[in-house]
PDB file of N, CA and C in Angstrom:
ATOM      1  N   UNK A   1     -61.390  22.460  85.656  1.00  0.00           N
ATOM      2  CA  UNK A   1     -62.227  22.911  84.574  1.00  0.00           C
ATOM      3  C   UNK A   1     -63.295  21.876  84.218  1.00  0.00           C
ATOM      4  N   UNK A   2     -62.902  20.408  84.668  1.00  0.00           N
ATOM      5  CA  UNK A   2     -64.085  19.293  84.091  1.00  0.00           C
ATOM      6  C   UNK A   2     -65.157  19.770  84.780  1.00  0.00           C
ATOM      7  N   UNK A   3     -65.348  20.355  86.225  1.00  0.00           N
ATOM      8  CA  UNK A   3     -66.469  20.336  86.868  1.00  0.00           C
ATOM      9  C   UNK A   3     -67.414  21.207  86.322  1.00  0.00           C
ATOM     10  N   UNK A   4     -66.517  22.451  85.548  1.00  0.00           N
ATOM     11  CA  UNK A   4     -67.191  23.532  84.890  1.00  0.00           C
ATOM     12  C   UNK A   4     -68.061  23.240  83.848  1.00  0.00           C
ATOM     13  N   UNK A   5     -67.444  22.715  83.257  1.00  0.00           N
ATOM     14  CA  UNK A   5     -67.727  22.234  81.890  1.00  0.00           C
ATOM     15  C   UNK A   5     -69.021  21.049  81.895  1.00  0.00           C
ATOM     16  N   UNK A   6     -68.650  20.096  83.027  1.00  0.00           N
ATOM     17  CA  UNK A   6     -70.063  19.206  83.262  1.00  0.00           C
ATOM     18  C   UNK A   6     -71.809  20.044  83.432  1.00  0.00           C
ATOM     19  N   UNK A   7     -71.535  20.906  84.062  1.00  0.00           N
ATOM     20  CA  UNK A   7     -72.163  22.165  84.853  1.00  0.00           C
ATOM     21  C   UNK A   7     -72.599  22.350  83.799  1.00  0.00           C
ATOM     22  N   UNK A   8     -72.207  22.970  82.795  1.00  0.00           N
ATOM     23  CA  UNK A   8     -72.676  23.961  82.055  1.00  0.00           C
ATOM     24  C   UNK A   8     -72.758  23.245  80.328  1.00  0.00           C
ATOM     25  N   UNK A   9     -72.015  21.857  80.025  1.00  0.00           N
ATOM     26  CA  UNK A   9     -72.793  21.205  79.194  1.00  0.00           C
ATOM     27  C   UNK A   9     -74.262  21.349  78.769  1.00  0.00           C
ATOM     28  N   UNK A  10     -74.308  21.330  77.898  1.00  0.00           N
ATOM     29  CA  UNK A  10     -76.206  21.146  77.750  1.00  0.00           C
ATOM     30  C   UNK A  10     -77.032  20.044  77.825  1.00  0.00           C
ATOM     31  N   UNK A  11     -78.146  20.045  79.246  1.00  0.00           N
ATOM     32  CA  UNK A  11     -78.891  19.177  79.132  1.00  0.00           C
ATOM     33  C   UNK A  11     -79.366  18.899  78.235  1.00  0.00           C
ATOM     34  N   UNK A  12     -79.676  18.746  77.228  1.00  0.00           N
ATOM     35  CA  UNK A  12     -80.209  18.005  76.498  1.00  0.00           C
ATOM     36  C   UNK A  12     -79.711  16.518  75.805  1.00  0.00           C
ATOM     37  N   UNK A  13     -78.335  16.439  76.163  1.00  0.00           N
ATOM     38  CA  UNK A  13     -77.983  15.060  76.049  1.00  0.00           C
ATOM     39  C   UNK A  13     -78.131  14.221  76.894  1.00  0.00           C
ATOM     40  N   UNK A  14     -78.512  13.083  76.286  1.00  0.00           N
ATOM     41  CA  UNK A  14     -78.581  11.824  77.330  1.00  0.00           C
ATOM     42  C   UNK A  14     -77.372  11.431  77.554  1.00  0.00           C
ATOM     43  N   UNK A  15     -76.857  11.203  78.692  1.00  0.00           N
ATOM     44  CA  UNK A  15     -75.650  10.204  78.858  1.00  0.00           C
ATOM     45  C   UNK A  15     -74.545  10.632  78.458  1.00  0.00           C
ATOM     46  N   UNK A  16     -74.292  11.851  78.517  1.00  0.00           N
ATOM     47  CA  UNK A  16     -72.724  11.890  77.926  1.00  0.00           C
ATOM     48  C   UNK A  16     -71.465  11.455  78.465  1.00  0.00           C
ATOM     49  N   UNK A  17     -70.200  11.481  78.117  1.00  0.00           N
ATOM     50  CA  UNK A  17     -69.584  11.159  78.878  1.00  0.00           C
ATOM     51  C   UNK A  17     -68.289  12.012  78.785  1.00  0.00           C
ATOM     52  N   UNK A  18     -67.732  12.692  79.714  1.00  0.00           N
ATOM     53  CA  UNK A  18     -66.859  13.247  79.813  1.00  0.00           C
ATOM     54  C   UNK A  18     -65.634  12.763  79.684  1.00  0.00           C
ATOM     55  N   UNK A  19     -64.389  13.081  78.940  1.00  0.00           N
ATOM     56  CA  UNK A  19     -62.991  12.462  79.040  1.00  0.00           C
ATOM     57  C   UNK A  19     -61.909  13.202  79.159  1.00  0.00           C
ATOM     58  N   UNK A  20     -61.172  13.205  80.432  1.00  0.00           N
ATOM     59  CA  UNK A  20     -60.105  14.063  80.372  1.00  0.00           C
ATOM     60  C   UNK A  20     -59.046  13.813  79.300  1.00  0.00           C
ATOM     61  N   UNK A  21     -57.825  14.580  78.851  1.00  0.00           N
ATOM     62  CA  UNK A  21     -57.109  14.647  78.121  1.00  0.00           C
ATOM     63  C   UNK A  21     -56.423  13.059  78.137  1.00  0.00           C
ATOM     64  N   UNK A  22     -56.294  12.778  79.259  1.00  0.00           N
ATOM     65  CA  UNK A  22     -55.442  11.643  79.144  1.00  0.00           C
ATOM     66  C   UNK A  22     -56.409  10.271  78.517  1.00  0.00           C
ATOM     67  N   UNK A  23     -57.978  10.489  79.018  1.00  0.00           N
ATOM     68  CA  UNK A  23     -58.967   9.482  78.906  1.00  0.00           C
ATOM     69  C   UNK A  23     -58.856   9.445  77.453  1.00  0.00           C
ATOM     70  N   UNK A  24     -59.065  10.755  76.439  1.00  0.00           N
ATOM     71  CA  UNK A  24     -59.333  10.901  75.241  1.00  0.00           C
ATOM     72  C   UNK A  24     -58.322  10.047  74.399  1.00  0.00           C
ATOM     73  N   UNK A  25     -56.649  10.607  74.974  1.00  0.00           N
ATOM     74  CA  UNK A  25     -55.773   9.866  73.585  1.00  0.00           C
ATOM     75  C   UNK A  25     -55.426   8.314  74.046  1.00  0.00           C
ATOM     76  N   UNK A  26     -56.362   7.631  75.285  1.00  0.00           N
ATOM     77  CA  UNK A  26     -56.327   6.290  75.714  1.00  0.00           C
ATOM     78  C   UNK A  26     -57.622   5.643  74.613  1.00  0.00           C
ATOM     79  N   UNK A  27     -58.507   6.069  74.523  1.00  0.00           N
ATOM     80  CA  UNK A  27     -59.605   6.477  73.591  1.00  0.00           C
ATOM     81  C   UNK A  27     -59.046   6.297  71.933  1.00  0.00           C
ATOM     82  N   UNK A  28     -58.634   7.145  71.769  1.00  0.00           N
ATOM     83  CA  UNK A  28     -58.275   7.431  70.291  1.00  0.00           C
ATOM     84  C   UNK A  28     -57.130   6.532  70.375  1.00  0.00           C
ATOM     85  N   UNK A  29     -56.267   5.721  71.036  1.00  0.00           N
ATOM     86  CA  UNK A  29     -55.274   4.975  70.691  1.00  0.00           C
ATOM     87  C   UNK A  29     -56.288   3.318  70.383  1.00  0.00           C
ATOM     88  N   UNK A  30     -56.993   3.451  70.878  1.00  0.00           N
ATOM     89  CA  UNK A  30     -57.643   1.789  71.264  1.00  0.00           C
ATOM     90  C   UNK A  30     -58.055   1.919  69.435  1.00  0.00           C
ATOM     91  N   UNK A  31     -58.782   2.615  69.151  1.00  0.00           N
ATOM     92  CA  UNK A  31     -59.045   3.324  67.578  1.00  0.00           C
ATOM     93  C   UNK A  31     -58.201   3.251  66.277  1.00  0.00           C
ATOM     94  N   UNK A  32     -56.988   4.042  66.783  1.00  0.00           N
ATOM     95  CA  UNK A  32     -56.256   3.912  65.657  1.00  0.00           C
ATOM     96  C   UNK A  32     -55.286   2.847  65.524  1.00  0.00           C
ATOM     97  N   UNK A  33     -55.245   2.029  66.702  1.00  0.00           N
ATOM     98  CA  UNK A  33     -54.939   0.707  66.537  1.00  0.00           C
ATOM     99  C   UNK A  33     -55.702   0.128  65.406  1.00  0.00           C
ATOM    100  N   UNK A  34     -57.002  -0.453  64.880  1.00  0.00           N
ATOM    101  CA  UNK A  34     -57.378  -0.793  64.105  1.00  0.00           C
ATOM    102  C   UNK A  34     -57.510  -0.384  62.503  1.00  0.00           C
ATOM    103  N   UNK A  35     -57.288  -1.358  61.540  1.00  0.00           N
ATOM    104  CA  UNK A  35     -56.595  -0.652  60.151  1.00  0.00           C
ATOM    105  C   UNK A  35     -57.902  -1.172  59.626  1.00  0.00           C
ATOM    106  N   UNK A  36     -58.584  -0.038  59.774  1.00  0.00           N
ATOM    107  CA  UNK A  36     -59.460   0.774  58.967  1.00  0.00           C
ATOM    108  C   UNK A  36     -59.034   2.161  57.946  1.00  0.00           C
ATOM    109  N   UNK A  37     -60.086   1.891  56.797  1.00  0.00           N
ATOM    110  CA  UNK A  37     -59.803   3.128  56.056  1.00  0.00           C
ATOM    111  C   UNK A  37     -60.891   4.487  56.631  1.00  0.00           C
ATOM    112  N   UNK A  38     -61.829   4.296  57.501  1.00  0.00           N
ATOM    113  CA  UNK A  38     -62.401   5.061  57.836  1.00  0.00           C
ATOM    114  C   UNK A  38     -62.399   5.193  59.562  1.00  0.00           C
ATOM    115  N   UNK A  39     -62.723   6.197  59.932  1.00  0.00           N
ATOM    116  CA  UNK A  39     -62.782   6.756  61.287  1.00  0.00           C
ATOM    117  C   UNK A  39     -64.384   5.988  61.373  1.00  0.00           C
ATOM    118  N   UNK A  40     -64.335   6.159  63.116  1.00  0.00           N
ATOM    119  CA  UNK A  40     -65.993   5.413  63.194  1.00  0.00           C
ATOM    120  C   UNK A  40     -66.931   6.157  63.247  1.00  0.00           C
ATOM    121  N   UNK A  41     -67.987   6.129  62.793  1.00  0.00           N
ATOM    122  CA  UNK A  41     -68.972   6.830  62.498  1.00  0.00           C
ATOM    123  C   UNK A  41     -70.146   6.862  64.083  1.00  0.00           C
ATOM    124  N   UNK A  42     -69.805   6.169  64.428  1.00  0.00           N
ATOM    125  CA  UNK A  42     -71.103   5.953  65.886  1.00  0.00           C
ATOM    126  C   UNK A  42     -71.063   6.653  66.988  1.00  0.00           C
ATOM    127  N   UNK A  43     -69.948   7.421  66.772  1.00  0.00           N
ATOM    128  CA  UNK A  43     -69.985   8.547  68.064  1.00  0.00           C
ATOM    129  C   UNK A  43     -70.121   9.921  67.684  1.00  0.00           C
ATOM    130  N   UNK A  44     -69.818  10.544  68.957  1.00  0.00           N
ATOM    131  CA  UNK A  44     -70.006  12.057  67.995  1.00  0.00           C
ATOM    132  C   UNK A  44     -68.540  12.292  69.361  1.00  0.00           C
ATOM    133  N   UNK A  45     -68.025  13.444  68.964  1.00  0.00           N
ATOM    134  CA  UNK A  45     -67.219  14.152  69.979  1.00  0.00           C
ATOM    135  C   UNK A  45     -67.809  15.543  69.814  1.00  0.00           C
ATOM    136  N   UNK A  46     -67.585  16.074  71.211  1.00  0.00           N
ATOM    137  CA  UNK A  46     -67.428  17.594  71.594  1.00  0.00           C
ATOM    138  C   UNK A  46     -66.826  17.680  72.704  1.00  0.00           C
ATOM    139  N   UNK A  47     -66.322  18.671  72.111  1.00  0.00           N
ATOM    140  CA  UNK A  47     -65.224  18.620  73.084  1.00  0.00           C
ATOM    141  C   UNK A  47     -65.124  20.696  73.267  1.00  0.00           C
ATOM    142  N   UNK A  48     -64.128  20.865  73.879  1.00  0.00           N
ATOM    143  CA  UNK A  48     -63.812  22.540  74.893  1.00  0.00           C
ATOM    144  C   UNK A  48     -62.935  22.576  75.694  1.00  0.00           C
ATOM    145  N   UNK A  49     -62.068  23.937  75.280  1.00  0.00           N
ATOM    146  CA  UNK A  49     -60.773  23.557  75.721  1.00  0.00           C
ATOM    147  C   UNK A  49     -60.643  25.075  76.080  1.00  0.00           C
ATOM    148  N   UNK A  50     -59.861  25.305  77.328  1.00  0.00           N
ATOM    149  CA  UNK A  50     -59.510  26.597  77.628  1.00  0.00           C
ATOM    150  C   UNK A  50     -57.905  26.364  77.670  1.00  0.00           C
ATOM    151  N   UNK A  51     -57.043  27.823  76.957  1.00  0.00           N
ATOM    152  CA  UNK A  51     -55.722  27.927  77.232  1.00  0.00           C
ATOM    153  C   UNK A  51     -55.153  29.327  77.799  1.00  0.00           C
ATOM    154  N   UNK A  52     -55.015  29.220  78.284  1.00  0.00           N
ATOM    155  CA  UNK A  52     -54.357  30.668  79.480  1.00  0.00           C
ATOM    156  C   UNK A  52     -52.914  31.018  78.543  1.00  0.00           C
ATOM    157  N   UNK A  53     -52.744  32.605  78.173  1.00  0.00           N
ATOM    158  CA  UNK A  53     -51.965  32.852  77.899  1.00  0.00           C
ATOM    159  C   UNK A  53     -51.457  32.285  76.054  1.00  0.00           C
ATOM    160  N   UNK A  54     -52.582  32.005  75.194  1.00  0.00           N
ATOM    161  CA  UNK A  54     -52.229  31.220  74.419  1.00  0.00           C
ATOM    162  C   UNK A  54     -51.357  31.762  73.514  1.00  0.00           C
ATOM    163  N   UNK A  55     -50.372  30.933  72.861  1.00  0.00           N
ATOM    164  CA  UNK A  55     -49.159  31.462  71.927  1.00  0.00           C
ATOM    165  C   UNK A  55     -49.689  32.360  70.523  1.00  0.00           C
ATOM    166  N   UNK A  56     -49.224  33.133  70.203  1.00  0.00           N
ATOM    167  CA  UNK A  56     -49.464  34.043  69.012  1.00  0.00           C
ATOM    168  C   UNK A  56     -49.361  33.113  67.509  1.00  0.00           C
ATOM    169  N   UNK A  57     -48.970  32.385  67.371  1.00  0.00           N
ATOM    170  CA  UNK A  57     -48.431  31.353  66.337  1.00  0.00           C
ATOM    171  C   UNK A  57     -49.799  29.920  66.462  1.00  0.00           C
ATOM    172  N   UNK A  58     -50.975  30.551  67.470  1.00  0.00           N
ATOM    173  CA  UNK A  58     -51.743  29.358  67.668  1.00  0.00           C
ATOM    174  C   UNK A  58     -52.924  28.960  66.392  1.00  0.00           C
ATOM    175  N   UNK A  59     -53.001  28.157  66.040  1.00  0.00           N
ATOM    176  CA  UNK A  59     -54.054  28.453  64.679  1.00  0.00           C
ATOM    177  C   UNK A  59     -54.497  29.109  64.723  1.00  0.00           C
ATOM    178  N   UNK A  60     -55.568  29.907  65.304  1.00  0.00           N
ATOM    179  CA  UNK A  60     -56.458  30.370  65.620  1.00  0.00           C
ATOM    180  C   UNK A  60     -56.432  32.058  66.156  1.00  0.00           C
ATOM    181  N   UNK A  61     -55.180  32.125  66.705  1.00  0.00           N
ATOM    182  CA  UNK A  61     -54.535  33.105  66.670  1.00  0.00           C
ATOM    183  C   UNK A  61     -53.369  34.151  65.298  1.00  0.00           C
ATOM    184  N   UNK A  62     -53.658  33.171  64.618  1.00  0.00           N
ATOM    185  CA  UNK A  62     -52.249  33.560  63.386  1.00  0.00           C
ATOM    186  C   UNK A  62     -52.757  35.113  62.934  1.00  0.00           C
ATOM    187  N   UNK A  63     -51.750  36.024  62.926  1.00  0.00           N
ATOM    188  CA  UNK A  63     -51.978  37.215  62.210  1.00  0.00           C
ATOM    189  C   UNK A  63     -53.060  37.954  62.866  1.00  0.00           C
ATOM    190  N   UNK A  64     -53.294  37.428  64.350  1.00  0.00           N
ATOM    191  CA  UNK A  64     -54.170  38.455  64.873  1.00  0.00           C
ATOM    192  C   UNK A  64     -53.953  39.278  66.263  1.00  0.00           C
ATOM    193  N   UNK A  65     -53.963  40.519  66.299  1.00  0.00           N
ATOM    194  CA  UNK A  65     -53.035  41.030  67.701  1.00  0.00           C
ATOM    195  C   UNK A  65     -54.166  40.832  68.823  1.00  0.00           C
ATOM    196  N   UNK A  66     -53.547  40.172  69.788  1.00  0.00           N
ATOM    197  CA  UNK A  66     -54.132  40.218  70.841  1.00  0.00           C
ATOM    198  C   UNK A  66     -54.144  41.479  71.571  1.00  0.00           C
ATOM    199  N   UNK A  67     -55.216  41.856  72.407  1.00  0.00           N
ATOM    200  CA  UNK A  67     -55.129  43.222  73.338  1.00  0.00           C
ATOM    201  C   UNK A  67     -55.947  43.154  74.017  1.00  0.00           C
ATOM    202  N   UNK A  68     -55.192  43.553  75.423  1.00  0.00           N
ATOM    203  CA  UNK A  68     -55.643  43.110  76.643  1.00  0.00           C
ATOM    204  C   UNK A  68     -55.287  44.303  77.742  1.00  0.00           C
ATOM    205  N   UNK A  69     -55.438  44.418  78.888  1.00  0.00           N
ATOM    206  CA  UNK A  69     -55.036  45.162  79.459  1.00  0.00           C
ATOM    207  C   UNK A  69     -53.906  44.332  80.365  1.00  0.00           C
ATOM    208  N   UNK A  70     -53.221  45.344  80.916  1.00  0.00           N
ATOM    209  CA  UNK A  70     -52.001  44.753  81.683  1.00  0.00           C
ATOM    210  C   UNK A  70     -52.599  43.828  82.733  1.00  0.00           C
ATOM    211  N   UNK A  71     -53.607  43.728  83.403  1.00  0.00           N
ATOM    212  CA  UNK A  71     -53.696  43.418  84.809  1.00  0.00           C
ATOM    213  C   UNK A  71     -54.858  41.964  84.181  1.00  0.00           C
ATOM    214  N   UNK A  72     -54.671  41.650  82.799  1.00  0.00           N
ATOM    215  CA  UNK A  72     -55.856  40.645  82.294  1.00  0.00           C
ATOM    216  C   UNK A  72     -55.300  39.866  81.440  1.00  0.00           C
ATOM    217  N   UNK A  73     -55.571  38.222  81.992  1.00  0.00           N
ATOM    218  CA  UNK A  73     -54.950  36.985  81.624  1.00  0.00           C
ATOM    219  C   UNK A  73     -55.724  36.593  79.997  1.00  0.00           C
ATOM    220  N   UNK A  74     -55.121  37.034  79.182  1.00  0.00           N
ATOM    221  CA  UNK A  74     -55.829  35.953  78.171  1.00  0.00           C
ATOM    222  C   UNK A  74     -56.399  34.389  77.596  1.00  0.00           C
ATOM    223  N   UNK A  75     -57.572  34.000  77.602  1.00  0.00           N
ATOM    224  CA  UNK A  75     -57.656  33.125  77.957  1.00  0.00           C
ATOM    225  C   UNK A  75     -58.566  32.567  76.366  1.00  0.00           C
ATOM    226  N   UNK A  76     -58.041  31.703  75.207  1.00  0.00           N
ATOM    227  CA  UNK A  76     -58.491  30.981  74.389  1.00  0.00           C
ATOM    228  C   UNK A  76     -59.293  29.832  74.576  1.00  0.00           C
ATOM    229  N   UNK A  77     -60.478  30.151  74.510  1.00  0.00           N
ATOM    230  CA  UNK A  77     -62.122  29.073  74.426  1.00  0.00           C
ATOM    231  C   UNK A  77     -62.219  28.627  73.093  1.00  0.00           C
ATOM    232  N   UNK A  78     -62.234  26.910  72.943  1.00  0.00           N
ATOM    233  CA  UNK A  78     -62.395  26.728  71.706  1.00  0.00           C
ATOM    234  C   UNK A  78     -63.529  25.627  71.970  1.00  0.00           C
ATOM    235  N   UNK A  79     -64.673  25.473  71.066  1.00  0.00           N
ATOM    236  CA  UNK A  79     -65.510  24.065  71.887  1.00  0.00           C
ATOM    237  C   UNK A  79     -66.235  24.127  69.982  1.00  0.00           C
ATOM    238  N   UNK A  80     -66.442  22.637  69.852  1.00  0.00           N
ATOM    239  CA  UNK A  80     -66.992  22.262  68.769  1.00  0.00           C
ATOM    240  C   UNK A  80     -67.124  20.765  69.154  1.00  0.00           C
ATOM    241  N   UNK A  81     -67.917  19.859  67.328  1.00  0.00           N
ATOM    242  CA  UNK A  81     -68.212  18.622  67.871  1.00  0.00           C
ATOM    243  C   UNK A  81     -68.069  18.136  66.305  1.00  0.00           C
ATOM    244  N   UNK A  82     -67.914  17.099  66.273  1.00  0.00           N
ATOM    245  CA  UNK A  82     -67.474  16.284  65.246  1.00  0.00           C
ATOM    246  C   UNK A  82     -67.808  14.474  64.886  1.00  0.00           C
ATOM    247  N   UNK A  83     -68.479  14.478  64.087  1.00  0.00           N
ATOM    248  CA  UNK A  83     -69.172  12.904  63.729  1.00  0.00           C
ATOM    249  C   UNK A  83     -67.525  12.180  63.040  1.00  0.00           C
ATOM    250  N   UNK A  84     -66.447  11.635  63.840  1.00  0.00           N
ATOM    251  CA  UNK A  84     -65.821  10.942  62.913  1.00  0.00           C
ATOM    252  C   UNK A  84     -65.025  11.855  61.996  1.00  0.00           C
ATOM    253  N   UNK A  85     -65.016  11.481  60.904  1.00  0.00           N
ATOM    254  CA  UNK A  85     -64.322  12.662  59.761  1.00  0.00           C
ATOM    255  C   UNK A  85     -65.662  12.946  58.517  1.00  0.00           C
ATOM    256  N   UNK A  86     -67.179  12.752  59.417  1.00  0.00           N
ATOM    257  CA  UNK A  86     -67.738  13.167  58.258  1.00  0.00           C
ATOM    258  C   UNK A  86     -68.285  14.468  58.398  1.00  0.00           C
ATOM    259  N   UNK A  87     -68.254  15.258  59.526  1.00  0.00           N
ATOM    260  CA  UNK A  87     -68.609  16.374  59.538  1.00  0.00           C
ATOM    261  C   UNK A  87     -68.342  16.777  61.102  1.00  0.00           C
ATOM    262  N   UNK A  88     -68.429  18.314  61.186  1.00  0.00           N
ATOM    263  CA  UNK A  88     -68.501  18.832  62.361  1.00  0.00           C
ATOM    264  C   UNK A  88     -67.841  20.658  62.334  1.00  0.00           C
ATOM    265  N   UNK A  89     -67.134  21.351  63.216  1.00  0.00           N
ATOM    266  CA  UNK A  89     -66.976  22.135  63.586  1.00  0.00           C
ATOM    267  C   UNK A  89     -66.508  22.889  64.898  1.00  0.00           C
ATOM    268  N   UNK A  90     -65.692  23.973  64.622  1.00  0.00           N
ATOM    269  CA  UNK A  90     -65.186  24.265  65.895  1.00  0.00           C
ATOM    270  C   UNK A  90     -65.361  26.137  65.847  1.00  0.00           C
ATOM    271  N   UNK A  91     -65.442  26.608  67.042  1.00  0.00           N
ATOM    272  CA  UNK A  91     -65.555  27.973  67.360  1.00  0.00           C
ATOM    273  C   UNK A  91     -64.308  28.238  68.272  1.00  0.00           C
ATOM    274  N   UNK A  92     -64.065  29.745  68.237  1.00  0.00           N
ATOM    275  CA  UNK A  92     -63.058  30.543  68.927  1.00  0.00           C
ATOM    276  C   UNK A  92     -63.458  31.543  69.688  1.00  0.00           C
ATOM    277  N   UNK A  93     -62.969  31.768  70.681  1.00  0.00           N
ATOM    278  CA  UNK A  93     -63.298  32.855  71.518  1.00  0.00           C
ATOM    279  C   UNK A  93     -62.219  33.307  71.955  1.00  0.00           C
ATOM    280  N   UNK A  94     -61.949  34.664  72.659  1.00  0.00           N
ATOM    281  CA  UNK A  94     -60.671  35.204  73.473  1.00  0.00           C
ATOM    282  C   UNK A  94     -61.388  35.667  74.194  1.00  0.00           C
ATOM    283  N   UNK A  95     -60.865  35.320  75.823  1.00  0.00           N
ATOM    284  CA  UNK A  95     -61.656  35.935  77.271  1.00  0.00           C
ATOM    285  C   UNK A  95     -60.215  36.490  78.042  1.00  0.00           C
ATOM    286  N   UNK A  96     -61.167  37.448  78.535  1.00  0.00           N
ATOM    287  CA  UNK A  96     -59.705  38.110  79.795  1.00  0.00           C
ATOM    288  C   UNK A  96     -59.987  37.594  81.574  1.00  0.00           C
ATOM    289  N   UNK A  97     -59.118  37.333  82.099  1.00  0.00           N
ATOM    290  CA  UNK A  97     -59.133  36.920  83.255  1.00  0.00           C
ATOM    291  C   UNK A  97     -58.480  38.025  84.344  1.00  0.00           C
ATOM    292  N   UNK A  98     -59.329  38.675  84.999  1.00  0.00           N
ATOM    293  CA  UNK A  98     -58.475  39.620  85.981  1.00  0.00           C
ATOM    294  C   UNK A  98     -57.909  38.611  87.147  1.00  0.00           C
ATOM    295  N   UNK A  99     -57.162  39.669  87.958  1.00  0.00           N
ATOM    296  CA  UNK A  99     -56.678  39.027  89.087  1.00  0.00           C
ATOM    297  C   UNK A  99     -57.623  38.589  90.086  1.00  0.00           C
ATOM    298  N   UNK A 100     -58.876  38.687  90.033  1.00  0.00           N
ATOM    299  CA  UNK A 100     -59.906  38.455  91.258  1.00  0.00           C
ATOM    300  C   UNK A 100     -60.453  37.498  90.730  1.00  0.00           C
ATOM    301  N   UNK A 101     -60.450  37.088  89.724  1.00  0.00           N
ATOM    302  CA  UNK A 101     -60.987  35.679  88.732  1.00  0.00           C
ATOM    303  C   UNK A 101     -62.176  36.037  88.223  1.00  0.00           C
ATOM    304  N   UNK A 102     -62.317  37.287  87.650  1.00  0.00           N
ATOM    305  CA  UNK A 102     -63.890  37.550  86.932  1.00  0.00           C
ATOM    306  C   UNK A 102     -63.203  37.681  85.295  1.00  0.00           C
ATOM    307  N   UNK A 103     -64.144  37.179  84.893  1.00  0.00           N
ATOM    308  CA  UNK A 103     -64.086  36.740  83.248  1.00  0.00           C
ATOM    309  C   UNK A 103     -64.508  37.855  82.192  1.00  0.00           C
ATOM    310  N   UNK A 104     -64.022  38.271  81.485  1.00  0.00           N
ATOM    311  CA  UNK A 104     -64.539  38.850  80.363  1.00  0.00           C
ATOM    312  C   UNK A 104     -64.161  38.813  78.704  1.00  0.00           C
ATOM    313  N   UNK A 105     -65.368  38.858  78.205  1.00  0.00           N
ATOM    314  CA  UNK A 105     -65.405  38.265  76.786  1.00  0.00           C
ATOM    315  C   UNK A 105     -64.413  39.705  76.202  1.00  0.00           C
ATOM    316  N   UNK A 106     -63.360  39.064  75.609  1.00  0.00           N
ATOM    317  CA  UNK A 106     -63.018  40.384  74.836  1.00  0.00           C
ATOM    318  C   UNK A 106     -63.319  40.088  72.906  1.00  0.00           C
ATOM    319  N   UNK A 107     -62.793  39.318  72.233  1.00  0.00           N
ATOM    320  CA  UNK A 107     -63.208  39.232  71.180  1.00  0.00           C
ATOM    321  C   UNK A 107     -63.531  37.456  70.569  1.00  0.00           C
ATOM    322  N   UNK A 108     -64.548  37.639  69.208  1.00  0.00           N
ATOM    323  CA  UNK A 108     -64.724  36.321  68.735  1.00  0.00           C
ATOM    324  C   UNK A 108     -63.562  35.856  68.000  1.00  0.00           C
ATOM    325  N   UNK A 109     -62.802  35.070  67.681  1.00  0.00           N
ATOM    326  CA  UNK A 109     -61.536  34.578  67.077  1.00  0.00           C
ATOM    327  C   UNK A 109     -61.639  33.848  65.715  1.00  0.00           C
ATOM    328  N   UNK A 110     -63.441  33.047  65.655  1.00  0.00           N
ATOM    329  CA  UNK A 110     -63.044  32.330  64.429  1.00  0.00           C
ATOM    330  C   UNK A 110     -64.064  31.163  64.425  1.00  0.00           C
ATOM    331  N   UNK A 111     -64.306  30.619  63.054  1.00  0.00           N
ATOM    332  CA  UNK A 111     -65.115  29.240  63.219  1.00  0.00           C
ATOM    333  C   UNK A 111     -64.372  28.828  62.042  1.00  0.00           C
ATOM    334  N   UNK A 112     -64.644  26.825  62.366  1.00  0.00           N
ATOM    335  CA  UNK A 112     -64.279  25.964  60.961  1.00  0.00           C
ATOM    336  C   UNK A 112     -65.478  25.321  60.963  1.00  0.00           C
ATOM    337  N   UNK A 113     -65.962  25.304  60.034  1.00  0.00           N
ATOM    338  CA  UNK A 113     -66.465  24.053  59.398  1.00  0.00           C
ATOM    339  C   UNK A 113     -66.438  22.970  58.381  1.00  0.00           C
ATOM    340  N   UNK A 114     -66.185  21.807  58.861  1.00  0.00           N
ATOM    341  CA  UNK A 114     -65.680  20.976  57.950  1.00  0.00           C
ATOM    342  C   UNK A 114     -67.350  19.371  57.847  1.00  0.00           C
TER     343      UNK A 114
END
């Protein structure tokens, strides 16, 4: 999925840098090692995450019926970006995945903004 996601990032950033899951909480540990009362302000994150099959109990999912057809993988898109803890946001999507690997949008799921 990183290759996807590089792909289809938006040029318009200079220099970004991609971090897999493991890069990120190697990242965020070097961080919360330090006893600060604030998160750092000098980066930004965005981040996007796909989950196949995602659980009914998922935030984002709570109290909402999924429906799909039998022969189509559900697939939870979430991508937002965030300064630190002073601002940012996240979006939801639900996509179906057939067996031949073609994608389709079935419904929007949700936004936060904080």
């Amino acid at each position: 999925m990183l290759s996807y996601v590089a792909a289809e990032w938006p040029s318009t950033y200079r220099n970004p840098v991609f971090l897999t899951p493991v890069e990120l909480t190697e990242w965020r540990s070097f961080y919360d090692a330090e006893e600060t009362d604030q998160d750092s302000w000098w980066y930004v994150f965005q981040d996007w995450d796909a989950q196949l099959n995602p659980p009914s109990d998922s935030f984002w999912l709570q109290d909402m019926a999924v429906q799909h057809d039998a022969d189509v993988t559900p697939a939870l898109i979430v991508w937002g970006l965030y300064w630190g803890s002073l601002a940012g946001g996240h979006r939801a999507e639900l996509w179906g995945i057939d067996q031949a690997g073609n994608e389709s949008f079935l419904q929007n799921v949700g936004d936060v903004t904080y």
